[in-house]
C-alpha atoms as a PDB file:
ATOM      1  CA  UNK A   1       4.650 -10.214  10.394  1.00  0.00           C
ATOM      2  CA  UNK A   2       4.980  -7.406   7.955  1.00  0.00           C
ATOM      3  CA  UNK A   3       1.817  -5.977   5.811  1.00  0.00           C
ATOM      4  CA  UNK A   4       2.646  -4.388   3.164  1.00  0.00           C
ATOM      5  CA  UNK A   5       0.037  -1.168   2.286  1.00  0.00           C
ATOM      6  CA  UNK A   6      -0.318   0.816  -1.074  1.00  0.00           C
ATOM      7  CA  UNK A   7      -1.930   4.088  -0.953  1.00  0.00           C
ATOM      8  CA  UNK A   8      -3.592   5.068  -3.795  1.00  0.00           C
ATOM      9  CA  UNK A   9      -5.753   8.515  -4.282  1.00  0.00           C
ATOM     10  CA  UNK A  10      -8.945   8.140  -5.401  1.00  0.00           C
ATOM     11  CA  UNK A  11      -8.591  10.071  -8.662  1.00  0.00           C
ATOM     12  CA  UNK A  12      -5.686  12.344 -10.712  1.00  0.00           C
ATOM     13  CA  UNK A  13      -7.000  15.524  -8.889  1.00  0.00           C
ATOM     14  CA  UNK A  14      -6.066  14.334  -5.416  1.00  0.00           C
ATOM     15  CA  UNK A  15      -2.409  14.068  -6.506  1.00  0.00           C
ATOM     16  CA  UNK A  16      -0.184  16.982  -5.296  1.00  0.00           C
ATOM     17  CA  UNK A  17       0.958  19.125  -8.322  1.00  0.00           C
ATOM     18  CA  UNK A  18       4.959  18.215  -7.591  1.00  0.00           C
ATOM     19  CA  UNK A  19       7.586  18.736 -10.114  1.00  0.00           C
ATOM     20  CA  UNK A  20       7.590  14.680 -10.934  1.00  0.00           C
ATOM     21  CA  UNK A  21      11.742  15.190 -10.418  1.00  0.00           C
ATOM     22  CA  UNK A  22      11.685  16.619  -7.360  1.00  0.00           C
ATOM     23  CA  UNK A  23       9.068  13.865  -6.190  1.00  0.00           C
ATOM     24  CA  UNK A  24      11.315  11.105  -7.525  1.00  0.00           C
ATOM     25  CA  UNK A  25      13.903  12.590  -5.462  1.00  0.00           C
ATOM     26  CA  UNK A  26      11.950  13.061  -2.047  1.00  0.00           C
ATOM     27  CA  UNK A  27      10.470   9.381  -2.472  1.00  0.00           C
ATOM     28  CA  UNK A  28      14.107   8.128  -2.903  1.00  0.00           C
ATOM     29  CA  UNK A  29      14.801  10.014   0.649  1.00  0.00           C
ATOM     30  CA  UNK A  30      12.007   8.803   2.412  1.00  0.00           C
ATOM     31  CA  UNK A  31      13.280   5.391   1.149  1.00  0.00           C
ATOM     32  CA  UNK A  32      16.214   5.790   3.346  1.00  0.00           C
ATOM     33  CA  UNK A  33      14.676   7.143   6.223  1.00  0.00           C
ATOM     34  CA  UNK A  34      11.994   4.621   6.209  1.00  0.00           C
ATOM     35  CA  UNK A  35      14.694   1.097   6.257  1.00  0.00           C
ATOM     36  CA  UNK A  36      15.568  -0.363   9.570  1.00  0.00           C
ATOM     37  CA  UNK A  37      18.794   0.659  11.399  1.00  0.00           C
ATOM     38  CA  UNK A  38      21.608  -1.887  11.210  1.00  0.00           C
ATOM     39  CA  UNK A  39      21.394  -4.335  13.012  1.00  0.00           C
ATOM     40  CA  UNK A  40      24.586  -3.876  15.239  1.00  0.00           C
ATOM     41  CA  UNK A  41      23.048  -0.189  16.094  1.00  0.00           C
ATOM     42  CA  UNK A  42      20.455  -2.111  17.948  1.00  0.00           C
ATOM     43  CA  UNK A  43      20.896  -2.143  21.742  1.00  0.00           C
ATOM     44  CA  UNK A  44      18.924  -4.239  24.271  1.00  0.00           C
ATOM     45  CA  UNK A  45      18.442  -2.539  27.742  1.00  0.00           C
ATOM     46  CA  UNK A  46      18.240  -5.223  29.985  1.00  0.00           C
ATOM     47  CA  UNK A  47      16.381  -2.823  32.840  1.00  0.00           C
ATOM     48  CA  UNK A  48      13.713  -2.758  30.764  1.00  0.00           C
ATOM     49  CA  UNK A  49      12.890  -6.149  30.322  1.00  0.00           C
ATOM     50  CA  UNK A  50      14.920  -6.294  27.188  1.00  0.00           C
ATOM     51  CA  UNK A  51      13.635  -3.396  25.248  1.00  0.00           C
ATOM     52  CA  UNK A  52      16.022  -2.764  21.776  1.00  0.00           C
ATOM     53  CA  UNK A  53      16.624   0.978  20.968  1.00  0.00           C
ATOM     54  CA  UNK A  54      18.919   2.997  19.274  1.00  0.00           C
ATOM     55  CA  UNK A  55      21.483   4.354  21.590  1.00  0.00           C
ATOM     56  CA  UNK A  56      22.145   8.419  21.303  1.00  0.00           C
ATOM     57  CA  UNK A  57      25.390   8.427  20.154  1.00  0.00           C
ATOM     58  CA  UNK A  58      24.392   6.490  17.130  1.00  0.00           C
ATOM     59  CA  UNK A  59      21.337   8.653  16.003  1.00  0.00           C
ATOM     60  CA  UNK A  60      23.490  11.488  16.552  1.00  0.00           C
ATOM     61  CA  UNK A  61      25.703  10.138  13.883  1.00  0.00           C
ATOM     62  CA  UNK A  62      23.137   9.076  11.428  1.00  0.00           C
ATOM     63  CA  UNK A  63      21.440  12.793  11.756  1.00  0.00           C
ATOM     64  CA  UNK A  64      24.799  14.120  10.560  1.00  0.00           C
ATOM     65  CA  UNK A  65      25.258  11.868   8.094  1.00  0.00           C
ATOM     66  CA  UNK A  66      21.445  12.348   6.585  1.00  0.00           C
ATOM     67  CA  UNK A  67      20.795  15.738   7.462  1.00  0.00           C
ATOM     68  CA  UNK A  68      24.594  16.965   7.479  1.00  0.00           C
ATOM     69  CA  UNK A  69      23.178  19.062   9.955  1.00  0.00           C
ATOM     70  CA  UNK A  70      20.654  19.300  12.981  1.00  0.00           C
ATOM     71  CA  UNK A  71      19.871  21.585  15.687  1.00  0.00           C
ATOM     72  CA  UNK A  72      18.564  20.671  19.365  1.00  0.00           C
ATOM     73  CA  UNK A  73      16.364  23.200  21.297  1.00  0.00           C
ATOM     74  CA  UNK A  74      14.808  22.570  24.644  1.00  0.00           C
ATOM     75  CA  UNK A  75      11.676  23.439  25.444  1.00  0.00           C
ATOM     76  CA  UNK A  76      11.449  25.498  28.234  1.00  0.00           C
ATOM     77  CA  UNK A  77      12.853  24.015  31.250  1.00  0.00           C
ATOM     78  CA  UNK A  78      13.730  20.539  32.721  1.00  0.00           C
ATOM     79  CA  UNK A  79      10.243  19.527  34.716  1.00  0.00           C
ATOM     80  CA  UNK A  80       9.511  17.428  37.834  1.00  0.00           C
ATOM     81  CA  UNK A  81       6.643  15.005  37.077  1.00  0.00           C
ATOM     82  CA  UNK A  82       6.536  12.112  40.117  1.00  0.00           C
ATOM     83  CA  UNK A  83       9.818  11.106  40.851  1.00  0.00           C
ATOM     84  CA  UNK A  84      11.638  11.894  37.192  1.00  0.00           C
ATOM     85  CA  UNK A  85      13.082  14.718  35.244  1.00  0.00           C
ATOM     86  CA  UNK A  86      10.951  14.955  32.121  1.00  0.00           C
ATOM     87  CA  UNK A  87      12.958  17.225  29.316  1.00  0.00           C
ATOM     88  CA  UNK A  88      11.203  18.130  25.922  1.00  0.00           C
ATOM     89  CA  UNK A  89      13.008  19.324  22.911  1.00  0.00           C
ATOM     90  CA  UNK A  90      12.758  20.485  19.337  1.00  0.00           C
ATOM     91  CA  UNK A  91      14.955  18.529  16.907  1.00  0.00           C
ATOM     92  CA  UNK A  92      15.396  20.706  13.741  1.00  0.00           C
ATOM     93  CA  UNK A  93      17.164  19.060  10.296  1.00  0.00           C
ATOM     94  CA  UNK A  94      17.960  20.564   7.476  1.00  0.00           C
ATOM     95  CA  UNK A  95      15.985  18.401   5.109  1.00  0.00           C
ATOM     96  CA  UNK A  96      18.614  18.084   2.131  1.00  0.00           C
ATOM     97  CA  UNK A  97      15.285  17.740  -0.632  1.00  0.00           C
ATOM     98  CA  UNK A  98      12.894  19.690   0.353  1.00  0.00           C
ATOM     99  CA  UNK A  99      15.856  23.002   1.428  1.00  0.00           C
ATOM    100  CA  UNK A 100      14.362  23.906   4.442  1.00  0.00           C
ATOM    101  CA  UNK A 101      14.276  22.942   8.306  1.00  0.00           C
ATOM    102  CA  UNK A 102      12.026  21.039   9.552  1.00  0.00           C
ATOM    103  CA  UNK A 103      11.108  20.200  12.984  1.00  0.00           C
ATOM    104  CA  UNK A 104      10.344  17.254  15.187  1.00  0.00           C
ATOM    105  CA  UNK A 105       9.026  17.400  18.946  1.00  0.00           C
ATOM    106  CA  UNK A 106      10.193  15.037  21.345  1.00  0.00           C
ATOM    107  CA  UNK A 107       9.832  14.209  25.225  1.00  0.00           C
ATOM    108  CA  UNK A 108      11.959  12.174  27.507  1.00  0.00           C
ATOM    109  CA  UNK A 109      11.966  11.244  31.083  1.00  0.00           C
ATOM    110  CA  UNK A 110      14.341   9.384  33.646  1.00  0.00           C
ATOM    111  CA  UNK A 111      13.611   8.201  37.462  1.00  0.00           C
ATOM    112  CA  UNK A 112      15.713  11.125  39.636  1.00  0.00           C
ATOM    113  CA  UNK A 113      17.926   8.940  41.154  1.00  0.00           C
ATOM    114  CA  UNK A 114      17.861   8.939  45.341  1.00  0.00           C
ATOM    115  CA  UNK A 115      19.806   7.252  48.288  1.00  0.00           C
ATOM    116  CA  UNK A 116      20.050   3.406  48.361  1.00  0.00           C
ATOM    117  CA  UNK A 117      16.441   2.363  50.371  1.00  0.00           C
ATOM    118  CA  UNK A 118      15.107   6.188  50.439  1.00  0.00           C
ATOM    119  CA  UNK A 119      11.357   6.449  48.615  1.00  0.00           C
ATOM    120  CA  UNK A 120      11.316   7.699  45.122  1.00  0.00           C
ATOM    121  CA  UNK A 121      10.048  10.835  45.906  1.00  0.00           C
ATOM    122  CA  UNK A 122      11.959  11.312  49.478  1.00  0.00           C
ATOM    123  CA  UNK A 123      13.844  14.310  47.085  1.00  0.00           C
ATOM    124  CA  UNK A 124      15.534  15.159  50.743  1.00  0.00           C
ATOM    125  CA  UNK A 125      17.540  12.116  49.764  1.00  0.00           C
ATOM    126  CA  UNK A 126      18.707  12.826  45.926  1.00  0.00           C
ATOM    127  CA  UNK A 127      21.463  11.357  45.079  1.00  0.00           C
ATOM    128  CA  UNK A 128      24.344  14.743  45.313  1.00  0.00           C
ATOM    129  CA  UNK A 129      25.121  13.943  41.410  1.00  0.00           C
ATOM    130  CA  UNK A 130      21.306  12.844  40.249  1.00  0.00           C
ATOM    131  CA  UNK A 131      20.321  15.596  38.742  1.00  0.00           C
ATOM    132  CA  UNK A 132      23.950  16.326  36.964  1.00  0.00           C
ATOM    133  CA  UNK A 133      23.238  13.008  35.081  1.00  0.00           C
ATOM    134  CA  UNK A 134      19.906  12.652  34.800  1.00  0.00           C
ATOM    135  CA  UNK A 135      18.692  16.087  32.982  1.00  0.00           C
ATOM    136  CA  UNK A 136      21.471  15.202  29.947  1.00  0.00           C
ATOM    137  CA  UNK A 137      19.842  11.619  30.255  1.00  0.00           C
ATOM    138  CA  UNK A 138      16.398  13.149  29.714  1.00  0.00           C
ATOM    139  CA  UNK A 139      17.935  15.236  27.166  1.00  0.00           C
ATOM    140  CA  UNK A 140      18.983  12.075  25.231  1.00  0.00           C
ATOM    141  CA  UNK A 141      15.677   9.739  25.463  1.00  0.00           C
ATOM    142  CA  UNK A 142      14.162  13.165  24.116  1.00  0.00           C
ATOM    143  CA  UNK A 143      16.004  13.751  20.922  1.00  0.00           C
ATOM    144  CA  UNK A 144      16.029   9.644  20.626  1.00  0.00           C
ATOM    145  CA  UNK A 145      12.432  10.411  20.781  1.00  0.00           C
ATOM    146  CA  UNK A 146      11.957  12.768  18.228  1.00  0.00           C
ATOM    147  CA  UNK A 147      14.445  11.447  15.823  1.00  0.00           C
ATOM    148  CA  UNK A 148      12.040   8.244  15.846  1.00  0.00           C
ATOM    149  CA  UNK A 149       8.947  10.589  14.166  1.00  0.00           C
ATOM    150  CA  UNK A 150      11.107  11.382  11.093  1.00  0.00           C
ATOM    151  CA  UNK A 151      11.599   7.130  10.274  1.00  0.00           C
ATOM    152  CA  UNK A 152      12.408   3.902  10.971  1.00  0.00           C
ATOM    153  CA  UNK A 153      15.774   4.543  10.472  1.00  0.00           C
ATOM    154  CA  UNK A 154      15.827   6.009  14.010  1.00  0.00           C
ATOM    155  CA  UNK A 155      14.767   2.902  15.711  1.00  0.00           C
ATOM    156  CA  UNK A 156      10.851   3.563  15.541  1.00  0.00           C
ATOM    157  CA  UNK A 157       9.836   0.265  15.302  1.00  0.00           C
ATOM    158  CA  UNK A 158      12.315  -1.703  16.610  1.00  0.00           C
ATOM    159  CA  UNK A 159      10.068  -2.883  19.025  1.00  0.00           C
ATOM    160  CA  UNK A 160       7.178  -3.273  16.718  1.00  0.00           C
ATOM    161  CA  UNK A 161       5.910  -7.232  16.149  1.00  0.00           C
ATOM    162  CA  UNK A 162       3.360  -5.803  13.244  1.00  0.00           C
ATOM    163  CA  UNK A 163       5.481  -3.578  10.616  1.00  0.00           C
ATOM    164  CA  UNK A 164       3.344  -1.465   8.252  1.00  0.00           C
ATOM    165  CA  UNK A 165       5.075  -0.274   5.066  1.00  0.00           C
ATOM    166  CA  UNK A 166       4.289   1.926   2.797  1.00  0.00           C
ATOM    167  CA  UNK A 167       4.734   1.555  -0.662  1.00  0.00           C
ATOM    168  CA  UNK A 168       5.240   4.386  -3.454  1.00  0.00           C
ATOM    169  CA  UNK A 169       1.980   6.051  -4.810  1.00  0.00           C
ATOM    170  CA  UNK A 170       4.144   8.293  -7.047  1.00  0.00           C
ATOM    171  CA  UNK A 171       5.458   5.433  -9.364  1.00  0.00           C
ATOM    172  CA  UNK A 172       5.625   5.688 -12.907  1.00  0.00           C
ATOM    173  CA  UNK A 173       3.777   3.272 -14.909  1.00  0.00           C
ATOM    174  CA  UNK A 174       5.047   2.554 -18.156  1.00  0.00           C
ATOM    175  CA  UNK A 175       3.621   3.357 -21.264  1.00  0.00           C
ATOM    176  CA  UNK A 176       0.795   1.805 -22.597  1.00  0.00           C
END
């Protein structure tokens, strides 16, 4: 079910003073961030009871081709929370309207991977290649992660049954 939401300010004051170009052309952008990804980007992951995302590889590409470029900085280093290797990161884009970076936090997490019948936190038995695979796995959920905060576009609500949009506060009315 999708509700559809106009925000209007109260009165002419609370408008931001913005060069009414330069808002036409960030409202166009935040058009395109805010439609849902194609739907052959969407992936179901069947071990976890059918959840759709947007795999990596594919919001790599579609940062590139937005942003033209994007940087990915970890925050500090890989941490063991229960039995998983939680990674945080900082995904910076350039944002192509506004000519400057801006930055997005993200966090991701995935089960360290031990011996067939060992408990989950029995870390005498990790698996000799677990944590070769699962820290770049980590890596991945948590630039997935952040890439969702900047729009839909990144697979935000893909699992969403109640959409909210937005719609454009800025528009010109025509003349009276």
């Amino acid at each position: 079910m999708s509700k559809e939401v106009t925000i209007k300010p109260k009165s002419p004051s609370e408008i931001p003073m913005v060069d009414s170009m330069y808002m036409k052309e960030l409202v166009q952008f935040n058009q395109v961030l805010d439609r849902d990804p194609s739907p052959n980007m969407i992936k179901t992951n069947q071990f976890s009871n059918g959840a759709k995302y947007v795999p990596i590889r594919a919001v790599e590409t579609m940062l590139r081709t937005i942003f033209g470029v994007y940087q990915v900085e970890m925050i500090g280093q890989p941490h063991i929370v229960g039995n998983s290797v939680v990674v945080s990161v900082h995904l910076k884009v350039y944002h192509p309207v506004l000519k400057e970076w801006v930055t997005y936090a993200g966090t991701g997490a995935v089960p360290i991977q031990v011996e067939q019948g060992a408990h989950p936190t029995d870390f005498t038995k990790i698996n000799s290649k677990a944590l070769h695979k699962n820290v770049p796995a980590a890596k991945s959920f948590a630039v997935s992660n952040a890439a969702k905060s900047i729009g839909r576009i990144f697979g935000s609500h893909v699992n969403s049954t109640d959409d909210l949009y937005v719609t454009n506060m800025y528009e010109e009315k025509p003349a009276a």
